[in-house]
Protein backbone atom coordinates (compact mmCIF):
# COMPACT_ATOMS: atom_id res chain seq x y z
CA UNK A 1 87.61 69.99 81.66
CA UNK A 2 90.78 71.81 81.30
CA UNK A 3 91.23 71.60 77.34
CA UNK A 4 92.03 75.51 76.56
CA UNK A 5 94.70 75.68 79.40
CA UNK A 6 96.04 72.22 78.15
CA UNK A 7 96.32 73.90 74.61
CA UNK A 8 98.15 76.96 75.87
CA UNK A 9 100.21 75.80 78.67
CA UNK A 10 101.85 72.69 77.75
CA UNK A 11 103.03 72.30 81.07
CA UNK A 12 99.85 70.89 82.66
CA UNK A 13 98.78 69.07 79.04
CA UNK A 14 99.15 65.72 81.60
CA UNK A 15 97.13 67.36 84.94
CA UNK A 16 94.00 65.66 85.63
CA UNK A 17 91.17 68.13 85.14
CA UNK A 18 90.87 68.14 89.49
CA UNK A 19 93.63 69.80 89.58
CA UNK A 20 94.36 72.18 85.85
CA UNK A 21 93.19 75.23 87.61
CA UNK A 22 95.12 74.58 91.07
CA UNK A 23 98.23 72.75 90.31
CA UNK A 24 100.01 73.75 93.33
CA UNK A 25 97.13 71.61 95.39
CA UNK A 26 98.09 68.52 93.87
CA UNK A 27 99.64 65.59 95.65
CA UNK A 28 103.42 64.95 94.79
CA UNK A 29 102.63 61.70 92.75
CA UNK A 30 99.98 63.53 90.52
CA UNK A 31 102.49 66.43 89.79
CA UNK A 32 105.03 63.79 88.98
CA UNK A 33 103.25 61.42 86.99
CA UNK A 34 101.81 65.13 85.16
CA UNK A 35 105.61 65.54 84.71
CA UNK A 36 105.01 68.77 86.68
CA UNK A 37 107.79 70.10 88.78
CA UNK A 38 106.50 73.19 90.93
CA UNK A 39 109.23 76.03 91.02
CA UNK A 40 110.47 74.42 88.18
CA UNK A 41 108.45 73.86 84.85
CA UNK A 42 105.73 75.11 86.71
CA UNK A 43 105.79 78.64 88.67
CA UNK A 44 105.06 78.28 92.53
CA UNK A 45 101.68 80.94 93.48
CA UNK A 46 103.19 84.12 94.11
CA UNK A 47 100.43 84.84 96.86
CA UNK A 48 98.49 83.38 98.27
CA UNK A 49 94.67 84.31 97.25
CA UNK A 50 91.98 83.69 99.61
CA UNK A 51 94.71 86.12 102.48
CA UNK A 52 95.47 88.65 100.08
CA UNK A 53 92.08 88.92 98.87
CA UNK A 54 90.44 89.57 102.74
CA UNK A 55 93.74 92.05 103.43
CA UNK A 56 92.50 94.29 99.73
CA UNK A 57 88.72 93.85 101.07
CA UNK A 58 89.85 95.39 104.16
CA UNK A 59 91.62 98.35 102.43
CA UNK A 60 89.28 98.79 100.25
CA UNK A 61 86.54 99.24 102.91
CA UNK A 62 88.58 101.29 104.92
CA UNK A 63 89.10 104.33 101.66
CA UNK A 64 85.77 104.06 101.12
CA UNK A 65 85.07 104.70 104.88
CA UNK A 66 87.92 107.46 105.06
CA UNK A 67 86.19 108.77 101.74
CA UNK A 68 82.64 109.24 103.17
CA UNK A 69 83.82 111.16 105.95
CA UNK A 70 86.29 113.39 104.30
CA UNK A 71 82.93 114.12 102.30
CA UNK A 72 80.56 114.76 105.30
CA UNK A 73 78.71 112.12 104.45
CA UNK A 74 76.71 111.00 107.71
CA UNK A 75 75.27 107.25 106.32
CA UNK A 76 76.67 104.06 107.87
CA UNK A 77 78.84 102.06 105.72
CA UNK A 78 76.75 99.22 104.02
CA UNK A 79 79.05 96.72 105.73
CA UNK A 80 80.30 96.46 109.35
CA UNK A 81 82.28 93.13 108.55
CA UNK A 82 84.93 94.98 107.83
CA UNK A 83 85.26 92.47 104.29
CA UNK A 84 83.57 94.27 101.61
CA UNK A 85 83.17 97.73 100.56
CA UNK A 86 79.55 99.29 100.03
CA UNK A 87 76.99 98.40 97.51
CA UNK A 88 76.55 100.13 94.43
CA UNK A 89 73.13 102.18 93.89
CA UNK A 90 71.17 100.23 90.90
CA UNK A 91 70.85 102.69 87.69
CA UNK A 92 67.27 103.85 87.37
CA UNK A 93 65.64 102.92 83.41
CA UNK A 94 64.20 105.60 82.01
CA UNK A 95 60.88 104.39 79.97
CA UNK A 96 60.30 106.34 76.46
């Protein structure tokens, strides 16, 4: 519902709970009847997330490709997408 980031940024104390977590995706009459002003009471997104995210997946797929084979390994990479890096091995439990 919004109430902690209402408490600790007064700035969206006003934003309808659609729209606390996303401000930047709210219409022009929401912001201004919020009292929000992007760019000014309110900071702008720096980056945008869901591009930046798929560019870092990307990188980090590619090290972790670039690391295999600098270590000989000779295993595919878990993912051919090109959008996630491999899958950790699950921890075996030892039983006592």
């Amino acid at each position: 519902n919004g109430n902690y980031i209402r408490k600790w940024v007064p700035e969206l104390a006003e934003m309808p709970a659609k729209h606390i977590y996303e401000p930047w995706k709210a219409n022009v009459s929401i912001l201004k009847t919020a009292g929000v002003k992007l760019g000014k009471t309110y900071p702008r997104p720096i980056v945008d997330h869901a591009v930046v995210s798929k560019e870092n997946m990307s990188k980090m797929k590619l090290a972790y490709d670039l690391h295999k084979k600098s270590q000989g390994g000779g295993k595919k990479p878990a993912s051919t997408s090109g959008t996630e890096p491999p899958k950790k091995k699950a921890k075996k439990v030892k039983k006592q």
